[in-house]
C-alpha atoms as a PDB file:
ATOM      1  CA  UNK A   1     -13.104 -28.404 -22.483  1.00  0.00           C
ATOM      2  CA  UNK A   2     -11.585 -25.964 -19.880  1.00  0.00           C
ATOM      3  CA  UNK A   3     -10.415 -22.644 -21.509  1.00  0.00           C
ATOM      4  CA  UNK A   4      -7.952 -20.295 -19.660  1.00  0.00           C
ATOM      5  CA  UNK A   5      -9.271 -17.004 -18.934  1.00  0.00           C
ATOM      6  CA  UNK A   6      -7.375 -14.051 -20.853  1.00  0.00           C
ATOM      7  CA  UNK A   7      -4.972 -12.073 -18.769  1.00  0.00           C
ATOM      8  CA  UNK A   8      -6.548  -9.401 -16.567  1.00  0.00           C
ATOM      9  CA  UNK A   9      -6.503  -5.937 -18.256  1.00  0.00           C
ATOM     10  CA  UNK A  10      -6.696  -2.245 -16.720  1.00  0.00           C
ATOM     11  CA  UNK A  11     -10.166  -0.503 -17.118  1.00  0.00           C
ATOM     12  CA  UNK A  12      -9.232   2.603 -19.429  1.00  0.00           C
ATOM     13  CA  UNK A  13     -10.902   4.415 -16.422  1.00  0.00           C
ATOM     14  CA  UNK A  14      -8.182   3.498 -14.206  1.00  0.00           C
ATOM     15  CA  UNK A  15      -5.524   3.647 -16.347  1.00  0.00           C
ATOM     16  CA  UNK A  16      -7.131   7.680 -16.752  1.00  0.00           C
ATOM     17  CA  UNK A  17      -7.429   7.960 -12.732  1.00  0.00           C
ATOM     18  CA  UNK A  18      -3.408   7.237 -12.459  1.00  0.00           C
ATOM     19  CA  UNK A  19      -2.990  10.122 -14.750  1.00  0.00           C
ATOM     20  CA  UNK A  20      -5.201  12.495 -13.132  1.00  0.00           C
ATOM     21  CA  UNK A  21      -3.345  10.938  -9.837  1.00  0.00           C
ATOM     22  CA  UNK A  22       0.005  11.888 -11.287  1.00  0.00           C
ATOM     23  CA  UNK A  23      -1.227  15.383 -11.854  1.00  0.00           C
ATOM     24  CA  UNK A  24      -2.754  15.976  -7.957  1.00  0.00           C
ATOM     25  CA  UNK A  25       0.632  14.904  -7.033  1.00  0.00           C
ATOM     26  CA  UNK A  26       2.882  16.701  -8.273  1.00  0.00           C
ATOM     27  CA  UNK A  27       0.487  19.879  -8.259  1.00  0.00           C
ATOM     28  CA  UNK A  28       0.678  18.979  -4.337  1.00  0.00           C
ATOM     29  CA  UNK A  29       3.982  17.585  -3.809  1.00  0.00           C
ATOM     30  CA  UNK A  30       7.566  16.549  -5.314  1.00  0.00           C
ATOM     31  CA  UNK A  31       7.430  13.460  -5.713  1.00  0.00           C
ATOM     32  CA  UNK A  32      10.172  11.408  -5.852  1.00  0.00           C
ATOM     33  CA  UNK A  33      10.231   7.495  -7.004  1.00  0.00           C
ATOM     34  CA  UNK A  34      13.298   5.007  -6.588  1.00  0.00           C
ATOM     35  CA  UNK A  35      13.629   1.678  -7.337  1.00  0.00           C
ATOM     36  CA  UNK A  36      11.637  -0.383  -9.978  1.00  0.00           C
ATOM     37  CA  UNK A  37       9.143  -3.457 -10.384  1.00  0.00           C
ATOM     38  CA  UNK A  38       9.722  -6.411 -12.555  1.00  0.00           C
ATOM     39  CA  UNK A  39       6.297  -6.779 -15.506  1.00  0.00           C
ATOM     40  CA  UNK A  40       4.729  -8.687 -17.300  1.00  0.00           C
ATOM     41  CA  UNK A  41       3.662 -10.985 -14.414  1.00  0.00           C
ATOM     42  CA  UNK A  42       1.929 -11.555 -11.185  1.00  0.00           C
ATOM     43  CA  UNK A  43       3.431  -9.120  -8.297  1.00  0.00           C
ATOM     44  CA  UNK A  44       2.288  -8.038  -4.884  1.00  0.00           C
ATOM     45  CA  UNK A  45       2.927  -4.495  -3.780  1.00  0.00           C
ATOM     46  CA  UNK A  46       3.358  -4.657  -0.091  1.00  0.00           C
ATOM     47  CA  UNK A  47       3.071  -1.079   0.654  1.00  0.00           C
ATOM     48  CA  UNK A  48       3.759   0.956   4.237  1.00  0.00           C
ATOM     49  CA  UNK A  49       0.419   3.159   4.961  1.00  0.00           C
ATOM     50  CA  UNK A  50       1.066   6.417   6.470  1.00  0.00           C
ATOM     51  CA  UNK A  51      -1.669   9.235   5.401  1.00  0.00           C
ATOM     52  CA  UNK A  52      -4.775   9.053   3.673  1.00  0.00           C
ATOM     53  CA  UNK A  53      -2.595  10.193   0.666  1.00  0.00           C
ATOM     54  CA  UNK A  54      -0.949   7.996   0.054  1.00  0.00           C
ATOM     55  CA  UNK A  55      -3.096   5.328  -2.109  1.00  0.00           C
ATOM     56  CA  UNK A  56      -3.305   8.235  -4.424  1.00  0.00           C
ATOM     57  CA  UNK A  57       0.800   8.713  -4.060  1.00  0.00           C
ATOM     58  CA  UNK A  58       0.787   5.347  -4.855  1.00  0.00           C
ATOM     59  CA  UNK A  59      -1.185   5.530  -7.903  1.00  0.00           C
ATOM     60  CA  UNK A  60       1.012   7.925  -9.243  1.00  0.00           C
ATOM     61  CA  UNK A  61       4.509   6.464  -8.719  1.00  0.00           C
ATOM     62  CA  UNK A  62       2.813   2.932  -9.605  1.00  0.00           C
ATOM     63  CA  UNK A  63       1.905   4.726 -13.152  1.00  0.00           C
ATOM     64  CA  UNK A  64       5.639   6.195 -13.558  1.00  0.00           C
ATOM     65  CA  UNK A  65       6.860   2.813 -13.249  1.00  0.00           C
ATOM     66  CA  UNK A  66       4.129   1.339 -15.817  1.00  0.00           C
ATOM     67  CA  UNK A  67       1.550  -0.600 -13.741  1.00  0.00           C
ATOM     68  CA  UNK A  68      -1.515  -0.506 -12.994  1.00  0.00           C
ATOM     69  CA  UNK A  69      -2.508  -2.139  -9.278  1.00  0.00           C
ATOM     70  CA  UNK A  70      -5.832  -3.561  -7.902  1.00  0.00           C
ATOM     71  CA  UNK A  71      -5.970  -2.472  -4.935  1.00  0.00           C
ATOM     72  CA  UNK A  72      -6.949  -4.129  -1.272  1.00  0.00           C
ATOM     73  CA  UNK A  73      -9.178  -1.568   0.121  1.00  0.00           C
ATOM     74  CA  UNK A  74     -11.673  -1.182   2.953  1.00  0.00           C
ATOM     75  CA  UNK A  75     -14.903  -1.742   2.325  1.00  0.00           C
ATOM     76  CA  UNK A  76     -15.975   1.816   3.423  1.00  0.00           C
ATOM     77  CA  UNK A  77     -14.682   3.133   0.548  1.00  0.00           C
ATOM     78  CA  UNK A  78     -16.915   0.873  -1.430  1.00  0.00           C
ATOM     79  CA  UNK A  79     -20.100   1.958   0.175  1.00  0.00           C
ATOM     80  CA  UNK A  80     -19.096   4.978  -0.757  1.00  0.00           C
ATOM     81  CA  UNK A  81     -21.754   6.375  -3.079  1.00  0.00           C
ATOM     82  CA  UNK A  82     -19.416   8.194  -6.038  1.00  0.00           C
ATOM     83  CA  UNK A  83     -15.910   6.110  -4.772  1.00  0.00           C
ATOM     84  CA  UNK A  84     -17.498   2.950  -4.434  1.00  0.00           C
ATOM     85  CA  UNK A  85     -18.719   2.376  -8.159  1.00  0.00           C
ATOM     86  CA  UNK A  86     -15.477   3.699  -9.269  1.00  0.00           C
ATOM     87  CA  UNK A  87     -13.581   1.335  -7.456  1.00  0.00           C
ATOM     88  CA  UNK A  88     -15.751  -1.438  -8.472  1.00  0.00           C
ATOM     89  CA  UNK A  89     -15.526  -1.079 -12.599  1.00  0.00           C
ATOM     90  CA  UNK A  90     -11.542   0.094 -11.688  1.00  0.00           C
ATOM     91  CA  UNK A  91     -11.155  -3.811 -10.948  1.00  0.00           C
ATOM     92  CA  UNK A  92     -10.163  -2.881  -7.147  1.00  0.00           C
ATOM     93  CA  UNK A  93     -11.030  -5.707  -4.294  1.00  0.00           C
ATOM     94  CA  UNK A  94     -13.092  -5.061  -1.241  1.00  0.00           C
ATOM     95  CA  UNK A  95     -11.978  -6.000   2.249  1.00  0.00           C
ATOM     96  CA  UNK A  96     -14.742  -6.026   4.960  1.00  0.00           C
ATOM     97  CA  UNK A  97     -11.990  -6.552   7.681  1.00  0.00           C
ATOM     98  CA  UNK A  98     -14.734  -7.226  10.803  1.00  0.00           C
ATOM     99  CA  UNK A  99     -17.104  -9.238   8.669  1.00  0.00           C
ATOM    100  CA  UNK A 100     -17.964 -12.908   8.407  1.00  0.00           C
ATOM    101  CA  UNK A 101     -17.171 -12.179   4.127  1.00  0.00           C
ATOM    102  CA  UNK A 102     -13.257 -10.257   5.166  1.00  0.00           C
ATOM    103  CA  UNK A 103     -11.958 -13.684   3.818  1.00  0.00           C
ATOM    104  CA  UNK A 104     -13.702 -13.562   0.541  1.00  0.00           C
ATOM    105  CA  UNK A 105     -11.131 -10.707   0.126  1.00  0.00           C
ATOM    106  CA  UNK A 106      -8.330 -13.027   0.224  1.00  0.00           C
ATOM    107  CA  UNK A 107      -9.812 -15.647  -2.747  1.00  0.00           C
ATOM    108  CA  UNK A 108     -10.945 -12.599  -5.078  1.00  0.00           C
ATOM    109  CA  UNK A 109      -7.218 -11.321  -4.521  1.00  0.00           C
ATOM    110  CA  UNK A 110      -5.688 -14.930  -5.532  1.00  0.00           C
ATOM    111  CA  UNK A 111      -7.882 -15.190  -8.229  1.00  0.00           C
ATOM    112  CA  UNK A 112      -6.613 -11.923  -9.236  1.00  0.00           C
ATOM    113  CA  UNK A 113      -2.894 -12.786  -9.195  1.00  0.00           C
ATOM    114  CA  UNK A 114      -3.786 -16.127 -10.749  1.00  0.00           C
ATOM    115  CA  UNK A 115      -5.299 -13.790 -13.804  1.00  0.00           C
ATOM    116  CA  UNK A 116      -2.060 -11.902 -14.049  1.00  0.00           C
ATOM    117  CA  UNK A 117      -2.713  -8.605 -12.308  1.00  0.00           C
ATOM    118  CA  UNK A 118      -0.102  -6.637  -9.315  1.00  0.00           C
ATOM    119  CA  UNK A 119      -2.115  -6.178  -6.423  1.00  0.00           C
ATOM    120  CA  UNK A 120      -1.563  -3.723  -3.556  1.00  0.00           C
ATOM    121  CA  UNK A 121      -1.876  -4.495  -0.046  1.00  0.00           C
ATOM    122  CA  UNK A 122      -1.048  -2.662   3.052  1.00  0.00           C
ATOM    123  CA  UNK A 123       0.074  -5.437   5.466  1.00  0.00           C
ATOM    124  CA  UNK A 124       0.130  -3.287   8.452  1.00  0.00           C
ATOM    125  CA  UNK A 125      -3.991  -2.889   7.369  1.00  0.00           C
ATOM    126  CA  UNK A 126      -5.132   0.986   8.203  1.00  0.00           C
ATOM    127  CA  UNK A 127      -3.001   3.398   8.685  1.00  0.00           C
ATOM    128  CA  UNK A 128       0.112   2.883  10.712  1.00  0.00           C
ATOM    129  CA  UNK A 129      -0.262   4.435  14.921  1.00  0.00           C
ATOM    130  CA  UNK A 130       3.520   3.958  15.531  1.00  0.00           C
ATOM    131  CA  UNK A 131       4.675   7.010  17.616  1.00  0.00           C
ATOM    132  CA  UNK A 132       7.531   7.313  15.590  1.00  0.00           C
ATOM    133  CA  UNK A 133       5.330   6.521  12.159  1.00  0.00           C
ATOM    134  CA  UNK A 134       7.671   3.202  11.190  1.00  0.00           C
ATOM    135  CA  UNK A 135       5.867   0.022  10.151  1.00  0.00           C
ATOM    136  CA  UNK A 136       4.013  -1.846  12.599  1.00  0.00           C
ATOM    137  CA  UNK A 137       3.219  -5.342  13.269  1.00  0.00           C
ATOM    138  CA  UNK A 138       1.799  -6.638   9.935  1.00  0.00           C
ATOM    139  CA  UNK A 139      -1.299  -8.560   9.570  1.00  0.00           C
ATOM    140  CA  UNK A 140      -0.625 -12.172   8.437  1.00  0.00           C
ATOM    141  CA  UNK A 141      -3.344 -11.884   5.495  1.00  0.00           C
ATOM    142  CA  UNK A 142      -0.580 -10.529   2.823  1.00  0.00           C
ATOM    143  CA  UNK A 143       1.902 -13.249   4.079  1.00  0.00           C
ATOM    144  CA  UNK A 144      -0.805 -15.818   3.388  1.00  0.00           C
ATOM    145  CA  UNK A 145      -2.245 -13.838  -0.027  1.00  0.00           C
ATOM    146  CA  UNK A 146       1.759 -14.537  -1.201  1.00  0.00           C
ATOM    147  CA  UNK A 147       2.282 -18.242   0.131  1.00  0.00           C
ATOM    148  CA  UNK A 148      -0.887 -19.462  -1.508  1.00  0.00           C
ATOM    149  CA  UNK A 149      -0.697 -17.779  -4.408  1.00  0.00           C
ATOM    150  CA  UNK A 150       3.390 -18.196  -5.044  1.00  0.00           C
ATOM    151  CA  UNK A 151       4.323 -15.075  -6.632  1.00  0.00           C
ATOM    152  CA  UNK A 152       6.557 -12.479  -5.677  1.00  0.00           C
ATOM    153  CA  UNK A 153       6.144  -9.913  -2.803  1.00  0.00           C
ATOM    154  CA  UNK A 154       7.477  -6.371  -3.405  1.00  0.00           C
ATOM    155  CA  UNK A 155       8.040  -3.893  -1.012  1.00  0.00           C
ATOM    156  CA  UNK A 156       7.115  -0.447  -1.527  1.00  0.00           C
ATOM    157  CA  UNK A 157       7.828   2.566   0.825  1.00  0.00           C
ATOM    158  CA  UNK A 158       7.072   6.016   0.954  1.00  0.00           C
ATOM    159  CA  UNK A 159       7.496   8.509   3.165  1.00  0.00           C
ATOM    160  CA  UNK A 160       6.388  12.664   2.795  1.00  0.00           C
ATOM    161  CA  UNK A 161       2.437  12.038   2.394  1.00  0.00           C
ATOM    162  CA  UNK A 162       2.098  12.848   5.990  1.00  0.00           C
ATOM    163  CA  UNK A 163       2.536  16.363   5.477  1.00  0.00           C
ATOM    164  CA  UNK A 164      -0.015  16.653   2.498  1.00  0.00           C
ATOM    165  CA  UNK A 165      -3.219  15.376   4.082  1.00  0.00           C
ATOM    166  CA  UNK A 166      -4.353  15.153   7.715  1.00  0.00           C
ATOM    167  CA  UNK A 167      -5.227  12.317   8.904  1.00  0.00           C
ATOM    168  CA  UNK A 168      -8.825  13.370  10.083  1.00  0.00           C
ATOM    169  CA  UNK A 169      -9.322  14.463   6.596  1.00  0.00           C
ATOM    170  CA  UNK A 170     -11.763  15.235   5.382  1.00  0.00           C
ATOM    171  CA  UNK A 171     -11.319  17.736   8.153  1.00  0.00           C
ATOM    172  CA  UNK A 172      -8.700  20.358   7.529  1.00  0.00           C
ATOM    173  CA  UNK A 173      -8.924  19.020   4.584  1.00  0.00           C
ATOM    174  CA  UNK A 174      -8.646  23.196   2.643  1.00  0.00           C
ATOM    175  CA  UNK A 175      -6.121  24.096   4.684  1.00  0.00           C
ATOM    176  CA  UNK A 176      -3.948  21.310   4.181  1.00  0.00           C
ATOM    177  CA  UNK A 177      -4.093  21.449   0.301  1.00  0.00           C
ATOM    178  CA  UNK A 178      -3.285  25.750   0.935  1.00  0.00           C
ATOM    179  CA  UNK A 179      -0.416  24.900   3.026  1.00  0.00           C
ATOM    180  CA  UNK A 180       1.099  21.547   0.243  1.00  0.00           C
ATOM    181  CA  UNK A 181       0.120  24.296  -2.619  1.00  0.00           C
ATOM    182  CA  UNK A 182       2.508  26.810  -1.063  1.00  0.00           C
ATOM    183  CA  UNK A 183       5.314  24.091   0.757  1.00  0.00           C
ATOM    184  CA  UNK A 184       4.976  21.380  -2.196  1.00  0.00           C
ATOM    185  CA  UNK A 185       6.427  18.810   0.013  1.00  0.00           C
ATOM    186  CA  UNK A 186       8.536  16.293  -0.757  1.00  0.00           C
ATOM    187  CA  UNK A 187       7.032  13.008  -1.185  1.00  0.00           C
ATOM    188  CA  UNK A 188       9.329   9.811  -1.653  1.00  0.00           C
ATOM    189  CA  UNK A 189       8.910   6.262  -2.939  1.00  0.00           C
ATOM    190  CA  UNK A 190      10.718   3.541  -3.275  1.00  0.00           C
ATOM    191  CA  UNK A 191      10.021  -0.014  -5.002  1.00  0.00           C
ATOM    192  CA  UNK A 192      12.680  -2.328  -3.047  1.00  0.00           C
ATOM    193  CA  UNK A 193      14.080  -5.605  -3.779  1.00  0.00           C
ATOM    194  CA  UNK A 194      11.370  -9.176  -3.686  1.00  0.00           C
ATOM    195  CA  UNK A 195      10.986 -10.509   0.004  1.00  0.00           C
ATOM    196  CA  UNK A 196      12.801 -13.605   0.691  1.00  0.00           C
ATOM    197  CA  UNK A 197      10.173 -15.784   1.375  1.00  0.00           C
ATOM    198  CA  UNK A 198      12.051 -18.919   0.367  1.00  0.00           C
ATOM    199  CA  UNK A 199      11.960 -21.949   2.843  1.00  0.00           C
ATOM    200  CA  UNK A 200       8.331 -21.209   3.477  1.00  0.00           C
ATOM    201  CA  UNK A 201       5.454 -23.778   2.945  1.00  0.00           C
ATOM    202  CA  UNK A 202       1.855 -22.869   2.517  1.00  0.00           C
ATOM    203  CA  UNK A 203      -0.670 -23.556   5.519  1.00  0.00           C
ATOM    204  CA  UNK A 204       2.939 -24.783   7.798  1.00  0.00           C
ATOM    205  CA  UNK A 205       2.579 -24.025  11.205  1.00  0.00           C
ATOM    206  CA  UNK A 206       4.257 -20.518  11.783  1.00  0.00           C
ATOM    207  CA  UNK A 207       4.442 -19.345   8.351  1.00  0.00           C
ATOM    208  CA  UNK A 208       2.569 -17.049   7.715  1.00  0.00           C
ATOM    209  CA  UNK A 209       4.118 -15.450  10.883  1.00  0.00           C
ATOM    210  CA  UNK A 210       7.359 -15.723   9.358  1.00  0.00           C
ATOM    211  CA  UNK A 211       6.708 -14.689   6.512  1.00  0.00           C
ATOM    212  CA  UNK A 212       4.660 -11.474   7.769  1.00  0.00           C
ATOM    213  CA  UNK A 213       8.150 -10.756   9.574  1.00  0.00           C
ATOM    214  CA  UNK A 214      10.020 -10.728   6.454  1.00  0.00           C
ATOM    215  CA  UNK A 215       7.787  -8.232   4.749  1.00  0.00           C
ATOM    216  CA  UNK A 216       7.620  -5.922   7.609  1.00  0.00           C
ATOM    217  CA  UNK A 217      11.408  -5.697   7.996  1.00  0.00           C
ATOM    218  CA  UNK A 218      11.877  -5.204   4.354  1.00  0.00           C
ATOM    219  CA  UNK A 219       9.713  -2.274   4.453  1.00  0.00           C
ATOM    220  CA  UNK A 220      11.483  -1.132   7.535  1.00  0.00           C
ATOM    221  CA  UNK A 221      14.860  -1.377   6.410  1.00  0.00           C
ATOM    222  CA  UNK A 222      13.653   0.485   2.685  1.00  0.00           C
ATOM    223  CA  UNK A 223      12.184   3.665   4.382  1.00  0.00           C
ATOM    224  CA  UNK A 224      15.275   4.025   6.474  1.00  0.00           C
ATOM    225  CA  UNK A 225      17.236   5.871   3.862  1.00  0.00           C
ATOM    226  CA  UNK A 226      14.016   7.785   2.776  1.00  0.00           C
ATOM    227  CA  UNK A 227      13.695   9.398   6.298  1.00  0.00           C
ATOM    228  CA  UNK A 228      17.459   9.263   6.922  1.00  0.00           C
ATOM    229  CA  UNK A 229      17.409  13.130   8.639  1.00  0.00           C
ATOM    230  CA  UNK A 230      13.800  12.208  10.506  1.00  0.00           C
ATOM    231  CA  UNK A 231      15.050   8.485  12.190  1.00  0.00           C
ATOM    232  CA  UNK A 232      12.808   9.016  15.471  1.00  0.00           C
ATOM    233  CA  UNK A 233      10.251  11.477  15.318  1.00  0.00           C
ATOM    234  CA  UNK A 234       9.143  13.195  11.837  1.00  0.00           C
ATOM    235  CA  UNK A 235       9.574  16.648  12.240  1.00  0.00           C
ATOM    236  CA  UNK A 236       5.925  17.004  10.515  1.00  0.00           C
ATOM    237  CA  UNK A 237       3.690  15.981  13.479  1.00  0.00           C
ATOM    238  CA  UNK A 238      -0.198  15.727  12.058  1.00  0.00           C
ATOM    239  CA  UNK A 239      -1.909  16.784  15.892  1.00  0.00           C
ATOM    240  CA  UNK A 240      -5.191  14.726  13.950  1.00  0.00           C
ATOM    241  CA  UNK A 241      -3.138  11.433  14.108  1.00  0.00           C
ATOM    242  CA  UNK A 242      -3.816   9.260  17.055  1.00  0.00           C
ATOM    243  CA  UNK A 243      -1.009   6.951  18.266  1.00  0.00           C
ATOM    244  CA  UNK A 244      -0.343   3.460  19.903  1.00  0.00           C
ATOM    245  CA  UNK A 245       2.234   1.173  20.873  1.00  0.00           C
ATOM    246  CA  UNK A 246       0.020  -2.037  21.069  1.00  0.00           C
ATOM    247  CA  UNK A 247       1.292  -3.039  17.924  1.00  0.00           C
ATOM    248  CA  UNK A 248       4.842  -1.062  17.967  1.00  0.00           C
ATOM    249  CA  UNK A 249       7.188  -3.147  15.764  1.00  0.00           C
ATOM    250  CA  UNK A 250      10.876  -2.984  15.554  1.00  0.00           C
ATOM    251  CA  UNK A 251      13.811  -5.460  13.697  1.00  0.00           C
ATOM    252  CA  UNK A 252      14.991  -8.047  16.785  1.00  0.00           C
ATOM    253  CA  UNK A 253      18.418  -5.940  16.574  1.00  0.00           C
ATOM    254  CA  UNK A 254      17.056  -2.851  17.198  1.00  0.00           C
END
C-alpha cells in the first residue's frame, strides 16, 4: 500500500542561514520588501537576477515574509567545497545547465513542489547582461517547471543589489562591502501578483514560450516602480559587469 510522503520541511540549518542572511543585509543595505506570498502550499518564486547578491537578498526578504525556498542553483556552487555541502543538507537543487543531467534539475524541482516546498528560480538563468539591467529573454525551463507541475508562479523583483557586490566578485569584493558599510544602499523587493498562466496546456506546441512571456513581463512591469527615478540606465554602473543585447527583451508595446 502506497503511503504519501510527509510534507517537505526546512533544515533548521537553513532556516538559521536566512537569519544570518537577514543580518548581512541589513548590516549592508536597507532593505526594503513589498508585496506578499500566499503559504501553506506549493509556490514558485520567479525571481529577476541582477548581482551576485542577490540570492542572499532573497533569502532575507523570503524569511520576512515567512518562507523558506529551495533554491535552483548552478551546479558550481555545488562543487563548491564549504557551499556545496551546505546547499546540499539546506534541501537546495542543482542545475548543471550544459550537461547531459541539466534536466534532472527539472524532475528533482517537480518532485519538490509535488512535496509541498516554494522553489526559486531565476528564469532569465545567470545573471541578467541587459544594458539597461531589465529582464531578459527568459529561459523556457521555469515556464515548463510551472505547466507540469500546476502550481502557482510568483514574481519577485528586486532592484539595489547591484550596488552592494560587483559582479566579478570575489574581486573587489573588500572594497565593495567598505563602500555598502559606509552608503548602506537601498535594496528593494517586491513579491507581485501570480502569473496568468491560464489557457495554457502542458507539452502544447508554443507554451512554454507563452508562458515564459508572461513571467518575464510580469517581472518587467513589477520592477518598474522599484527603479521609477533609474528607467534607462542605473545610475550605479558596476565597470565588472559585461553586457549584451543578444537576448535584450522588452514588452511588444515598448
Amino acid at each position: 500500500m502506497e503511503t504519501t510522503p510527509p510534507p517537505w520541511r526546512p533544515p533548521r540549518l537553513w532556516r538559521g542561514a536566512q537569519a544570518l542572511a537577514r543580518g548581512i543585509v541589513a548590516l549592508l543595505s536597507r532593505l526594503e520588501i513589498t508585496g506578499d506570498v500566499p503559504r501553506d502550499q506549493p509556490l514558485i518564486l520567479a525571481a529577476n537576477h541582477i548581482s551576485t547578491f542577490d540570492p542572499i537578498v532573497l533569502a532575507a526578504a523570503c524569511r520576512a515574509r515567512g518562507i523558506s525556498p529551495r533554491f535552483l542553483a548552478t551546479g558550481g556552487l555545488f562543487r563548491a567545497p564549504v557551499v556545496g555541502p551546505l546547499m546540499r543538507r539546506c534541501g537546495h537543487i542543482r542545475v548543471d545547465r550544459r550537461d547531459v543531467s541539466a534536466a534532472d534539475a527539472l524532475t528533482h524541482a517537480t518532485g519538490a513542489l509535488t512535496g509541498g516546498a516554494v522553489v526559486l528560480v531565476y528564469p532569465e538563468g545567470r545573471i541578467g547582461l541587459d544594458p539597461q539591467m531589465w529582464p531578459e529573454r527568459g529561459k523556457t525551463g521555469t515556464a515548463r517547471l510551472a505547466l507540469a507541475a500546476g502550481v502557482t508562479v510568483v514574481p519577485v523583483t528586486q532592484w539595489g543589489a547591484h550596488e552592494v557586490l560587483p559582479y566579478a566578485a570575489p574581486k573587489g569584493l573588500g572594497r565593495a562591502v567598505a563602500r555598502a558599510l559606509w552608503r548602506r544602499p537601498v535594496v528593494r523587493v517586491h513579491f507581485g501578483t501570480p502569473v496568468d498562466l491560464d489557457g495554457l496546456t502542458p507539452g502544447a506546441p508554443g507554451a512554454a514560450l507563452r508562458a515564459t512571456e508572461r513571467i518575464t513581463a510580469a517581472l518587467t512591469r513589477d520592477l518598474r516602480p522599484l527603479r521609477a527615478d533609474e528607467p534607462d540606465l542605473p545610475r550605479h554602473v558596476d565597470p565588472t559587469r559585461p553586457t549584451e543585447t543578444r537576448r535584450t527583451w522588452r514588452p511588444p508595446s515598448a
